[in-house]
Protein backbone atom coordinates (compact mmCIF):
# COMPACT_ATOMS: atom_id res chain seq x y z
CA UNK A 1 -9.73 -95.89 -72.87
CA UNK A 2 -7.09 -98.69 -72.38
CA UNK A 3 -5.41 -96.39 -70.51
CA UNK A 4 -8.04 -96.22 -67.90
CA UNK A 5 -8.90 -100.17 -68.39
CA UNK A 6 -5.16 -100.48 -67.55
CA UNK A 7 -5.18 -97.98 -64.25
CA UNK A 8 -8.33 -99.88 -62.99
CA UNK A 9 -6.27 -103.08 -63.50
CA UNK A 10 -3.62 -102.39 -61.89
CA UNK A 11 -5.72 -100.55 -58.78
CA UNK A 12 -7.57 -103.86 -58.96
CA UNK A 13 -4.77 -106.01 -58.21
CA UNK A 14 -3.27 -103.74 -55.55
CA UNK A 15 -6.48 -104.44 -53.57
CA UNK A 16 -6.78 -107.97 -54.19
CA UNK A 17 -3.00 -108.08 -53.21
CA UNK A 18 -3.52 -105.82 -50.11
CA UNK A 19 -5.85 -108.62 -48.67
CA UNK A 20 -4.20 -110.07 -45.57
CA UNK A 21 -4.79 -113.74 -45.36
CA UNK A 22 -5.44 -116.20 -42.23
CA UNK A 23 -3.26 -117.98 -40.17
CA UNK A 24 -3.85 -121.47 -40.00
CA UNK A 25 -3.60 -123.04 -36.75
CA UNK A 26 -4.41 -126.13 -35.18
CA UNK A 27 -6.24 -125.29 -31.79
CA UNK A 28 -9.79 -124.32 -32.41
CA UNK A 29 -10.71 -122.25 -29.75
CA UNK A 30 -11.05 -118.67 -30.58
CA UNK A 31 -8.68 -116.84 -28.42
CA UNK A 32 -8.36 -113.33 -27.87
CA UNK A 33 -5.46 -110.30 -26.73
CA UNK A 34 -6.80 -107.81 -23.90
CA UNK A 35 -4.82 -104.66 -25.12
CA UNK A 36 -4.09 -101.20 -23.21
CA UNK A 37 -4.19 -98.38 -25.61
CA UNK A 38 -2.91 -95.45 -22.80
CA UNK A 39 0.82 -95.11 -23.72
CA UNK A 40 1.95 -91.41 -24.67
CA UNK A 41 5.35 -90.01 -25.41
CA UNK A 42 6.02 -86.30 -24.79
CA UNK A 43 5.98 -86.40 -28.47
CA UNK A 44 1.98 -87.40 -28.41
CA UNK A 45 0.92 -86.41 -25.05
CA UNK A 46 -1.23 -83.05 -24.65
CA UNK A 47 1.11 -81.53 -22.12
CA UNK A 48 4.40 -82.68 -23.91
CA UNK A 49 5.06 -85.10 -21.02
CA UNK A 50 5.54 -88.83 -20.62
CA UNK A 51 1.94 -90.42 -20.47
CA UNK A 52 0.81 -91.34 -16.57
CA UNK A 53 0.85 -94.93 -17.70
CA UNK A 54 4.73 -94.94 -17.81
CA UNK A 55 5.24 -92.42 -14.81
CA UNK A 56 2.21 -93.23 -12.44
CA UNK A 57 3.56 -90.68 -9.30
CA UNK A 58 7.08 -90.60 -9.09
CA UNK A 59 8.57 -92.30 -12.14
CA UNK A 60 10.22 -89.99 -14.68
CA UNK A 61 11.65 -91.51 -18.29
CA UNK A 62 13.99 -88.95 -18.82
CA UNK A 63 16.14 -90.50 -16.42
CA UNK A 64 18.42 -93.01 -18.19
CA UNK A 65 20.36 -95.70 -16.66
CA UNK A 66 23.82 -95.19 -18.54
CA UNK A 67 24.41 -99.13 -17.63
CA UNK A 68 21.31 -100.24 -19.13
CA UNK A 69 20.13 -97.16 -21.62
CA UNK A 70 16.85 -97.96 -20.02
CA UNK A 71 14.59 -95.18 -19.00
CA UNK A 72 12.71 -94.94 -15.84
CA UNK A 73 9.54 -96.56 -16.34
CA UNK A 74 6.78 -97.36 -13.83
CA UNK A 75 6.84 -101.18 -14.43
CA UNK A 76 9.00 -103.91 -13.72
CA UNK A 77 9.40 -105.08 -16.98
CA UNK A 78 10.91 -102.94 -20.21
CA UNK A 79 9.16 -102.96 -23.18
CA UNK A 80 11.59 -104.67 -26.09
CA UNK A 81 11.04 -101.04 -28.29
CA UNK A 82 11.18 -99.16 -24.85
CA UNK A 83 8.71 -96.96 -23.71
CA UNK A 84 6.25 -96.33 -26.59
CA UNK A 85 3.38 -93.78 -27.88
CA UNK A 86 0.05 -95.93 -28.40
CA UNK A 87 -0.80 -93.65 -31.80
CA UNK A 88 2.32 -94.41 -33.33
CA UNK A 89 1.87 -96.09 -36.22
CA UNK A 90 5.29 -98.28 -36.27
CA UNK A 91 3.85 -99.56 -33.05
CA UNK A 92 0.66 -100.22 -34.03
CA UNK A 93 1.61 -102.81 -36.90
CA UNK A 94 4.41 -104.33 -35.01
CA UNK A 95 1.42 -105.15 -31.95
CA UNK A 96 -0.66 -106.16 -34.78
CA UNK A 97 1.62 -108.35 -36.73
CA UNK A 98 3.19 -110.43 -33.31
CA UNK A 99 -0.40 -111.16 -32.14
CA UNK A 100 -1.04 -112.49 -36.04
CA UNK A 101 2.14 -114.51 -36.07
CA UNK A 102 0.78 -115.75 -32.74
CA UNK A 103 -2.63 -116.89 -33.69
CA UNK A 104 -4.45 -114.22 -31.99
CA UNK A 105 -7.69 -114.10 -33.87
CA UNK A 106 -8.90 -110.49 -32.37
CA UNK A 107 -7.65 -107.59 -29.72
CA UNK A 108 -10.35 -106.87 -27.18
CA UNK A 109 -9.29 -103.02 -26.35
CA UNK A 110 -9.74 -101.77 -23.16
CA UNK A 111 -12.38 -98.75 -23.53
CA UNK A 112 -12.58 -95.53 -21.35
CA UNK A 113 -14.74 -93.97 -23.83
CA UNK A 114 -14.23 -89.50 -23.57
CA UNK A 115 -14.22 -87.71 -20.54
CA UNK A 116 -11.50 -86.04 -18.56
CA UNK A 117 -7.48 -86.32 -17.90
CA UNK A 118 -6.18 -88.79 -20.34
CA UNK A 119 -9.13 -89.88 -22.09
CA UNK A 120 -9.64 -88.27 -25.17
CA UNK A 121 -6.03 -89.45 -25.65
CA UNK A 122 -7.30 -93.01 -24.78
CA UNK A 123 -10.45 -93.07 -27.42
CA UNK A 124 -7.51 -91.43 -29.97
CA UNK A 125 -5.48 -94.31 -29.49
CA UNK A 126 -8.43 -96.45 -29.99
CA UNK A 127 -9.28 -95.31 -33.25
CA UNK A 128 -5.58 -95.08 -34.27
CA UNK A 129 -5.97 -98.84 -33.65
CA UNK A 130 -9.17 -100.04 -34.81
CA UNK A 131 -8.75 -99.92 -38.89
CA UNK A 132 -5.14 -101.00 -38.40
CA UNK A 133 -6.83 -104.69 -36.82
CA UNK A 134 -8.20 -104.59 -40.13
CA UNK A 135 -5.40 -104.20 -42.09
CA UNK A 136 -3.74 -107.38 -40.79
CA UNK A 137 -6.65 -109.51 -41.07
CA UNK A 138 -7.76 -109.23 -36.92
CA UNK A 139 -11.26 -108.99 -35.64
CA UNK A 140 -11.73 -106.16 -32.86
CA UNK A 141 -13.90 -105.52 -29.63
CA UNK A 142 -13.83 -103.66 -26.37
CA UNK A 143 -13.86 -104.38 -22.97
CA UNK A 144 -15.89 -101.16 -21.06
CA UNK A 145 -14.60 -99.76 -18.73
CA UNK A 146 -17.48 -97.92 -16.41
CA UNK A 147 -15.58 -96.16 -13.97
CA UNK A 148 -14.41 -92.77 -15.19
CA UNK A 149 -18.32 -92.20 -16.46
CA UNK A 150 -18.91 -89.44 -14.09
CA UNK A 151 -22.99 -90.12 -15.05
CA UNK A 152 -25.17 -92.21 -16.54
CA UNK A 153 -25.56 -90.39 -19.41
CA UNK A 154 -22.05 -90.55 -20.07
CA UNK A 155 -21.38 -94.03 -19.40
CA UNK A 156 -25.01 -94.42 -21.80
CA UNK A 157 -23.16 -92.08 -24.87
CA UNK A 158 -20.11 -93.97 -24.64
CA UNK A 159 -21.46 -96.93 -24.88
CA UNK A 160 -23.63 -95.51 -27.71
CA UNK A 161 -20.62 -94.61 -29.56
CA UNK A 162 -19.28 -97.67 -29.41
CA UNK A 163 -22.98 -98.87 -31.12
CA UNK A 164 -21.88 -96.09 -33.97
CA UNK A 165 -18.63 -96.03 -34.18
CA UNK A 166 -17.76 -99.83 -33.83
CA UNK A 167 -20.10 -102.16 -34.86
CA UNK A 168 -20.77 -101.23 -38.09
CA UNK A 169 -16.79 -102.41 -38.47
CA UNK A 170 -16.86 -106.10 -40.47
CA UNK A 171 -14.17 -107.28 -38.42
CA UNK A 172 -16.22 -106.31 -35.00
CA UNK A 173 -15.91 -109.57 -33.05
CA UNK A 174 -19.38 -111.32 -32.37
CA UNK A 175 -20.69 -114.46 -29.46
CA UNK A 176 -23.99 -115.34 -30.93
CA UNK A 177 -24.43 -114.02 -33.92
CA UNK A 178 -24.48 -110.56 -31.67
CA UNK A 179 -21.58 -107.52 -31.52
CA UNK A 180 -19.62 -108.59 -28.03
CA UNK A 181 -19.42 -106.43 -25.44
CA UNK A 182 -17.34 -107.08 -22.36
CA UNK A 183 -17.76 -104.52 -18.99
CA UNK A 184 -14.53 -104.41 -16.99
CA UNK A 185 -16.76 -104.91 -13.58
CA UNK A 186 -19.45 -103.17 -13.31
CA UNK A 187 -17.58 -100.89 -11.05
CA UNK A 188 -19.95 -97.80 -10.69
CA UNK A 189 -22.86 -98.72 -12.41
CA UNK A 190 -24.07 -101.45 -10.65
CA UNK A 191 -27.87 -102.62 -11.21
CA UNK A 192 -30.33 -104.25 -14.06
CA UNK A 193 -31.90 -100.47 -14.58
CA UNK A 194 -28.33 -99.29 -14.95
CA UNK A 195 -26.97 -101.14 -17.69
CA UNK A 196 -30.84 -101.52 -19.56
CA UNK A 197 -29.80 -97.66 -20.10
CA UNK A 198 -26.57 -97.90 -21.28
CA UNK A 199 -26.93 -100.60 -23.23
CA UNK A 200 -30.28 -99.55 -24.72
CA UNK A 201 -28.09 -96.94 -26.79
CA UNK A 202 -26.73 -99.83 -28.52
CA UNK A 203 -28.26 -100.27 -32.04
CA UNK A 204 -28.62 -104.16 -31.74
CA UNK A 205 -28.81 -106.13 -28.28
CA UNK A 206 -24.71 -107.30 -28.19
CA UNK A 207 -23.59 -110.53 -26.24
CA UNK A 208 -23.16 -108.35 -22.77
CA UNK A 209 -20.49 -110.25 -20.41
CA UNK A 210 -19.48 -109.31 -17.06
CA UNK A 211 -16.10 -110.09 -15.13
CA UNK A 212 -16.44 -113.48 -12.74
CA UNK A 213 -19.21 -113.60 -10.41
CA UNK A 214 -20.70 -110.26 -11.12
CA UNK A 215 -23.45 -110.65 -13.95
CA UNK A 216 -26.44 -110.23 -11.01
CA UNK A 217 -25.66 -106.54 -11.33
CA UNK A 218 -25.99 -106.28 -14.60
CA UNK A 219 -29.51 -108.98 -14.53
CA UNK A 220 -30.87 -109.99 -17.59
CA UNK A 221 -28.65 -107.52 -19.61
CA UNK A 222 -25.70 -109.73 -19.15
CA UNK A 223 -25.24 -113.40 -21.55
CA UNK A 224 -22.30 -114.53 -19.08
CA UNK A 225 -19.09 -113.72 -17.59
CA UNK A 226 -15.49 -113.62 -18.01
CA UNK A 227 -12.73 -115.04 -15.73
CA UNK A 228 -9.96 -112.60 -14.37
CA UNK A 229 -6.52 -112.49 -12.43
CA UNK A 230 -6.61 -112.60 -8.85
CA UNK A 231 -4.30 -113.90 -5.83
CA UNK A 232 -5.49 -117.18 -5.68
CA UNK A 233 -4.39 -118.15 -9.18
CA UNK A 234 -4.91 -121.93 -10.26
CA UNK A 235 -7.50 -122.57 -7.33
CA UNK A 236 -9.75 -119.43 -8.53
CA UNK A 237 -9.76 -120.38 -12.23
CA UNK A 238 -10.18 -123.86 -11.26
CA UNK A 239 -13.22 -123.05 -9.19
CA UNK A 240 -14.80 -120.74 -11.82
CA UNK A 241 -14.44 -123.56 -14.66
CA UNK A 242 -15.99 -126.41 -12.64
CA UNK A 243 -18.76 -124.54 -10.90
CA UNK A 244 -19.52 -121.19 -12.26
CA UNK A 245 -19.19 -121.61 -16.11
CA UNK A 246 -22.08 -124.42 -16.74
CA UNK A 247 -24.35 -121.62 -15.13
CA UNK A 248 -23.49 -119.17 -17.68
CA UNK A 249 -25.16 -119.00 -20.68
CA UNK A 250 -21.58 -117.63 -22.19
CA UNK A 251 -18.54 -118.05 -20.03
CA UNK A 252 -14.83 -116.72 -21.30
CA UNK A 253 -12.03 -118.30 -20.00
CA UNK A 254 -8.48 -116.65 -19.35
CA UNK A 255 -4.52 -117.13 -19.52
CA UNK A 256 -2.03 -114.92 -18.16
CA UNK A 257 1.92 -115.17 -17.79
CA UNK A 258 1.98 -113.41 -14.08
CA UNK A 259 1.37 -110.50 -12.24
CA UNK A 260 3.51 -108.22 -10.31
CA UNK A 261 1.88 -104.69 -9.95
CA UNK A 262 4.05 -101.49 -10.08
CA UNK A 263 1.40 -99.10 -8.71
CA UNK A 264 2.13 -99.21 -5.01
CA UNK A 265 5.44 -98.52 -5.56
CA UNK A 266 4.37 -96.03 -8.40
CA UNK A 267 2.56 -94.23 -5.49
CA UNK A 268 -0.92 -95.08 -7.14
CA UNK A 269 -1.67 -97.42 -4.40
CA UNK A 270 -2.83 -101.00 -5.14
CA UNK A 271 -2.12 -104.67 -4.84
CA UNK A 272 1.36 -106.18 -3.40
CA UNK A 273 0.48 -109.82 -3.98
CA UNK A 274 2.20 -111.55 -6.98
CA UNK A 275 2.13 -114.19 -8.81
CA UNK A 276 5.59 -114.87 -10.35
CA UNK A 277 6.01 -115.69 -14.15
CA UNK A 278 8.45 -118.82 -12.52
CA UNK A 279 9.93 -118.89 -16.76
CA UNK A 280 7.00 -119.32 -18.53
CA UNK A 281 5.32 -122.00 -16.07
CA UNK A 282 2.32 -119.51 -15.29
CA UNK A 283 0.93 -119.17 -18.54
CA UNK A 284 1.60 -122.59 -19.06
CA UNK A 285 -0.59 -124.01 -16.38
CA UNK A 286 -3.43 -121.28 -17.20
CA UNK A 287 -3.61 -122.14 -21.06
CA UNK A 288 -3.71 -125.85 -19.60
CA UNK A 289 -6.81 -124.92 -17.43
CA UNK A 290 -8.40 -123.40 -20.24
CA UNK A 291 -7.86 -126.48 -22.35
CA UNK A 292 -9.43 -129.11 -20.13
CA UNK A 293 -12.11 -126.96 -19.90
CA UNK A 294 -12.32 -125.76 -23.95
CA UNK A 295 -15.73 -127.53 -24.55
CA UNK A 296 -17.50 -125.28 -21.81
CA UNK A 297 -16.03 -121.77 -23.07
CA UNK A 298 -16.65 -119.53 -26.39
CA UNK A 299 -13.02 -118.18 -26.11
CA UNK A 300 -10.31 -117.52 -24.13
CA UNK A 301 -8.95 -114.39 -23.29
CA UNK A 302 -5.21 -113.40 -23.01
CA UNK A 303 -4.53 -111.35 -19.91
CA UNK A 304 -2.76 -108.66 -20.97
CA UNK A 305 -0.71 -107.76 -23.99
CA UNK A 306 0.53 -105.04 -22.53
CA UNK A 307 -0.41 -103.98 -19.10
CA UNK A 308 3.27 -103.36 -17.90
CA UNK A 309 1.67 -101.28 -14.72
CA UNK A 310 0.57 -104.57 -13.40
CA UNK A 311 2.99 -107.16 -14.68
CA UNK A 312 0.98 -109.25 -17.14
CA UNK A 313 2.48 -108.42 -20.51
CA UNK A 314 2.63 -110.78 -23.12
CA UNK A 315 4.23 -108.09 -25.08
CA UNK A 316 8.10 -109.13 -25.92
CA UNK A 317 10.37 -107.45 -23.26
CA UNK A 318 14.02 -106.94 -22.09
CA UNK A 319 13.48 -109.59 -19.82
CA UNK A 320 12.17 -112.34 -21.27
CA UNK A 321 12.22 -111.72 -25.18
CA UNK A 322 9.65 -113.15 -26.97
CA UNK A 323 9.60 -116.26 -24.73
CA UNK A 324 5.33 -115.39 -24.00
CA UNK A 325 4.29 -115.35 -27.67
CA UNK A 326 6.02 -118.48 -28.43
CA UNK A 327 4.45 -120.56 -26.08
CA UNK A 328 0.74 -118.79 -27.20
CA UNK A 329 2.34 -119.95 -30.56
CA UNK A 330 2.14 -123.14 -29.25
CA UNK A 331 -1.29 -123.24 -27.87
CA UNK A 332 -3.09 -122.23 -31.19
CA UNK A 333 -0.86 -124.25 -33.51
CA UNK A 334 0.39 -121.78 -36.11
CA UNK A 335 3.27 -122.84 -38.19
CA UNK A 336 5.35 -120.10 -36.52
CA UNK A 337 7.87 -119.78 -34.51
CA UNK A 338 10.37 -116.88 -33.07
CA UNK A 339 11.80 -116.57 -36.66
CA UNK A 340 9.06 -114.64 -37.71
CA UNK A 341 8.16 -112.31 -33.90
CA UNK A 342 12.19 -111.09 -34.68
CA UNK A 343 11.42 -110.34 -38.31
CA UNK A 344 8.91 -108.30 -37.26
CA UNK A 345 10.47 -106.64 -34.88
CA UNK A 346 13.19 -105.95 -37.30
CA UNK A 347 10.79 -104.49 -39.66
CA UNK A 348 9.85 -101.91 -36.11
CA UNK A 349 13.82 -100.88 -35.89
CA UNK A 350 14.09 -100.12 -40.09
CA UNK A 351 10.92 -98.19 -38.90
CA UNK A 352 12.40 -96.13 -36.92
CA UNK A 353 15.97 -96.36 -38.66
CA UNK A 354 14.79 -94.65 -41.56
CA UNK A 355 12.19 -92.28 -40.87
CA UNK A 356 11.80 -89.47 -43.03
CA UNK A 357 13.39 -91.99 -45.56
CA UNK A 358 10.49 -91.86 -48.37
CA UNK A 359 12.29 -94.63 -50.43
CA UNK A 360 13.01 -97.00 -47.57
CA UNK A 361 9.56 -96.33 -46.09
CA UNK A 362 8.02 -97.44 -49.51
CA UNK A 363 9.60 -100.63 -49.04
CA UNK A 364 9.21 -101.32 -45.42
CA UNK A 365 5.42 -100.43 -46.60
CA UNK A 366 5.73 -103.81 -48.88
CA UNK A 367 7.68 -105.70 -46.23
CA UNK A 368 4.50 -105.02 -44.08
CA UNK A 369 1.98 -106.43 -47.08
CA UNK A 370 4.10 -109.47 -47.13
CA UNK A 371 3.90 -110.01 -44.07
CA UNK A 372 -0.02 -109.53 -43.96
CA UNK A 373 -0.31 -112.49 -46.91
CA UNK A 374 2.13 -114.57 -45.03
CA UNK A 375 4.54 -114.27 -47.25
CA UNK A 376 7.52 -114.77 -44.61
CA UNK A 377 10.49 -114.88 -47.17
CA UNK A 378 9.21 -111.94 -49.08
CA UNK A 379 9.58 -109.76 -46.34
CA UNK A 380 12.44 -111.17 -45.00
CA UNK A 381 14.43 -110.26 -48.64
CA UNK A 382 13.07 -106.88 -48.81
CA UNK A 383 14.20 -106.26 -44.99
CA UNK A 384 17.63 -107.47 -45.90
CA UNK A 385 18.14 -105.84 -49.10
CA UNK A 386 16.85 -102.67 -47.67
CA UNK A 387 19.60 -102.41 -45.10
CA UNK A 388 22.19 -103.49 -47.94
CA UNK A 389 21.52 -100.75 -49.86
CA UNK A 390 20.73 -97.89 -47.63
CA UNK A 391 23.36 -98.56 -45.34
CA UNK A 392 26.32 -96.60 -47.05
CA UNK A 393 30.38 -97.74 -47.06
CA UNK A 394 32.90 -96.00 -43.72
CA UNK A 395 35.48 -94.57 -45.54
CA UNK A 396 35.27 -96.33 -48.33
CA UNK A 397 35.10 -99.69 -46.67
CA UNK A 398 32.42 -101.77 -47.69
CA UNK A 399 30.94 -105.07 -45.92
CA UNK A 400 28.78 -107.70 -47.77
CA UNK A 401 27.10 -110.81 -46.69
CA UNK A 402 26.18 -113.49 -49.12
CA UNK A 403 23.84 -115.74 -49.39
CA UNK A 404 21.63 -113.84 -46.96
CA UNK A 405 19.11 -115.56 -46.00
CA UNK A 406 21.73 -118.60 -44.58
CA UNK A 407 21.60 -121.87 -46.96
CA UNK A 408 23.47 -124.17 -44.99
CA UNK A 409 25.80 -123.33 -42.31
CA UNK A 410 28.26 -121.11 -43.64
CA UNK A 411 27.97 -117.13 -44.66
CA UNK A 412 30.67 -115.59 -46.74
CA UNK A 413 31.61 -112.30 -45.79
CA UNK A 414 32.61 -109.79 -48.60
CA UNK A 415 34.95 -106.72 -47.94
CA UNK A 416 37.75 -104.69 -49.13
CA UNK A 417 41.47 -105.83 -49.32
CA UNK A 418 42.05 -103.09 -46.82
CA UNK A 419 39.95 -104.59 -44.28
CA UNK A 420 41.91 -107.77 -43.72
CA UNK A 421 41.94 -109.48 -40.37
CA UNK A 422 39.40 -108.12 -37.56
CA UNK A 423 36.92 -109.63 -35.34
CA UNK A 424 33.48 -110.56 -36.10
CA UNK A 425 30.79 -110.82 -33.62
CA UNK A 426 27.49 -112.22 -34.07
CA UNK A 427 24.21 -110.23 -31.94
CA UNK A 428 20.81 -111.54 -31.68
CA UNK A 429 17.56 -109.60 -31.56
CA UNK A 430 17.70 -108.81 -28.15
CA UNK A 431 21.63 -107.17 -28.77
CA UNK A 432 22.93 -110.35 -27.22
CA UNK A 433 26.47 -111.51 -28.37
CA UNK A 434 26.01 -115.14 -29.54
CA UNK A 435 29.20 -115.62 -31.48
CA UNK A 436 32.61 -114.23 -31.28
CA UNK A 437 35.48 -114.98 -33.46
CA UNK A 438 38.90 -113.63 -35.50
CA UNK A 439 37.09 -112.21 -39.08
CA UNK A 440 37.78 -115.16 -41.71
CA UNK A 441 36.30 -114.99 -45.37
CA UNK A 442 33.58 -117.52 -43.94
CA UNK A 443 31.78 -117.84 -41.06
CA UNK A 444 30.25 -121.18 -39.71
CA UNK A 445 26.85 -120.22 -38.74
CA UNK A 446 25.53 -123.77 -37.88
CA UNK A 447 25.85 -123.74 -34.03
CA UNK A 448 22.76 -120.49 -34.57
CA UNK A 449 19.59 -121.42 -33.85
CA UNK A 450 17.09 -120.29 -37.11
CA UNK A 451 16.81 -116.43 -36.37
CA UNK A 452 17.22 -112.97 -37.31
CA UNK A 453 20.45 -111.58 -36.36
CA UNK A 454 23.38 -108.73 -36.83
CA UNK A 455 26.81 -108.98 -37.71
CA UNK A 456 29.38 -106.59 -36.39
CA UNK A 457 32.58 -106.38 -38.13
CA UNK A 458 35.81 -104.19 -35.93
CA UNK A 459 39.00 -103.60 -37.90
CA UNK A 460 41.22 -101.29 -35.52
CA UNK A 461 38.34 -97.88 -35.60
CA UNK A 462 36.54 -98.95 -38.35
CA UNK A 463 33.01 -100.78 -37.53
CA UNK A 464 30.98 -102.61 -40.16
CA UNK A 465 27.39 -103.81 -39.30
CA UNK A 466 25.03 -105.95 -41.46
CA UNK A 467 21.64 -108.29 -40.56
CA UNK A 468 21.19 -111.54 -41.78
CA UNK A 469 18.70 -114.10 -40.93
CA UNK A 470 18.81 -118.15 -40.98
């Protein structure tokens, strides 16, 4: 008996310690992450191909670029992790834990419901995604999309299992006490009768939105509208805020860092205007617009985490790091800052480092719980001791760091007599060198900003690597 008082104990406090907890932040307004869920690897695609999404016509990711060790992706822009499968589960908590980190306080997924091609891979991805927003403390809804429904009746049972499937999720987002629903359009289905059907397979009445300027189609169905992308940027959203949204009995307002379309050149056809990220000043002067105008709109929606087909990622790249995240950082006032987007994408490479590796994968596994209770040093420690201890000695050399985490501005580095002399070179997250010197028994760390970073230690052909963070 106190054997089984002491298992249900211990179970007890696993769940109570599995609880992720909330962000705080500062800015009230709700704000939300529009997220694809269409990437495939040959590795999770039905064909054993690349996904469409990363080869639209004529793109093909087996082709690397030996200067770059980028593959050929149809986009711009190159994902930080590379090309990725939506399913995977690495992926999925590294999305999740960035838009936490960054105040996000729900994904709204883009929804194709089933049908043909590449859907049933879509809704997989989907439902690979939904309990993970749970996991890390996010609220969830979907954006429908109506234009691969070849019928009514299939647009009507996809929205009806979103009614099933969804809403009986605690973390389903609501607007008015009611499930929220966004339509991307209508695009096919485009009248009151239309969307009384397809919404009338819903088991409660959700807050129904609309994009900008199209909520007549939908008639009485539709609560309000949501504000998009287009080519005439500032004076659009401008226009929509003063003179569409006091109209509406629920308006949602939207932020984007650019856009710059691939699919024209992707042979998909499409839009060639752009609007130009011009370092960060886009989605500076949207998230502006959408403050003046916070009083008038139930939440703002970020536009896109990861739509790299038409250039409006969020989503840290090659290109421009984590630059986007940190200024949404700075919009909803978390007590976060880059530190904690490169831990987490350090907990995505020991991922992928040590798959297969049961041991390691156990404690990346408590890494990620830390993380989900905001318990930032936690994490960091088992991270770093991790790749102390499963990283094994060349040759018999070994290579030690100490005190890791940085306390002050100098790191002693540990190593074998043999080793003596050598150059040390400091790399950054994004495999940048940031310091370069002769290897001394210290190194003086203080002209790093705080970070996660990797030291590489070269003695004649022997090479040494450790992370550290300050």
């Amino acid at each position: 008996m106190r054997n089984f008082v002491l298992l249900a104990c211990l179970l007890l406090a696993h769940c109570i310690q599995a609880q992720p907890v909330a962000v705080t932040k500062t800015n009230p307004q709700r704000v939300y992450m529009h997220y694809m869920p269409w990437f495939e690897t040959p590795q999770t695609s039905d064909n054993g191909k690349w996904g469409l999404h990363w080869t639209m016509a004529n793109q093909n990711p087996d082709i690397i670029d030996p200067a770059t060790g980028q593959r050929q992706i149809a986009a711009h822009y190159y994902p930080l992790i590379g090309p990725y499968a939506s399913s995977d589960p690495a992926v999925l908590e590294y999305h999740l834990l960035l838009l936490k980190y960054a105040g996000i306080d729900g994904v709204l997924v883009d929804f194709y419901g089933n049908g043909a091609n590449d859907l049933p891979l879509i809704l997989r991805n989907t439902n690979a995604l939904v309990p993970r927003t749970a996991d890390v403390g996010l609220g969830f809804g979907v954006v429908f999309e109506d234009q691969f429904a070849a019928t009514l009746a299939d647009a009507t049972a996809n929205m009806k299992y979103v009614g099933d499937h969804y809403f009986p999720k605690p973390n389903y987002l609501q607007a008015n006490g009611k499930p929220l629903v966004l339509a991307f359009g209508p695009q096919k289905y485009q009248t009151p009768a239309a969307w009384a059907s397809i919404l009338g397979a819903l088991p409660t009445p959700p807050t129904f939105l609309t994009l900008w300027y199209q909520s007549s189609q939908a008639g009485a169905n539709a609560a309000g509208e949501f504000n998009w992308i287009y080519s005439d940027f500032l004076t659009g959203l401008q226009n929509f805020y003063q003179n569409r949204v006091p109209t509406l009995g629920v308006a949602a307002g939207v932020a984007y860092p650019g856009f710059n379309s691939f699919y024209a050149q992707g042979g998909w056809g499409g839009p060639t205007w752009v609007i130009p990220q011009n370092n960060g000043q886009t989605l500076t002067q949207t998230l502006a617009l959408a403050t003046q105008y916070q009083r008038r709109l139930n939440f703002v929606q970020l536009a896109t985490f990861n739509d790299f087909g038409e250039g409006t990622m969020l989503e840290p790249t090659r290109e421009f790091g984590f630059a986007a995240l940190q200024q949404v950082q700075a919009f909803t006032g978390v007590p976060y800052t880059v530190v904690e987007l490169q831990l987490i994408y350090r907990l995505y490479q020991l991922r992928k480092a040590y798959a297969g590796n049961t041991a390691a994968q156990i404690t990346l596994d408590q890494a990620f719980q830390a993380l989900v209770k905001l318990q930032v040093l936690a994490a960091a420690t088992l991270l770093n001791g991790l790749a102390l201890a499963t990283t094994q000695p060349v040759a018999g050399h070994y290579l030690q760091l100490y005190p890791n985490p940085v306390v002050g501005t100098t790191l002693t580095l540990l190593t074998d007599a043999s080793l003596r002399g050598g150059t040390v070179q400091v790399l950054d997250m994004l495999g940048r060198v940031v310091l370069s010197t002769s290897a001394q028994p210290t190194l003086d760390v203080r002209s790093l900003p705080a970070g996660s970073y990797r030291l590489l230690f070269k003695n004649g052909p022997t090479q040494l690597s450790r992370p550290f963070v300050k």
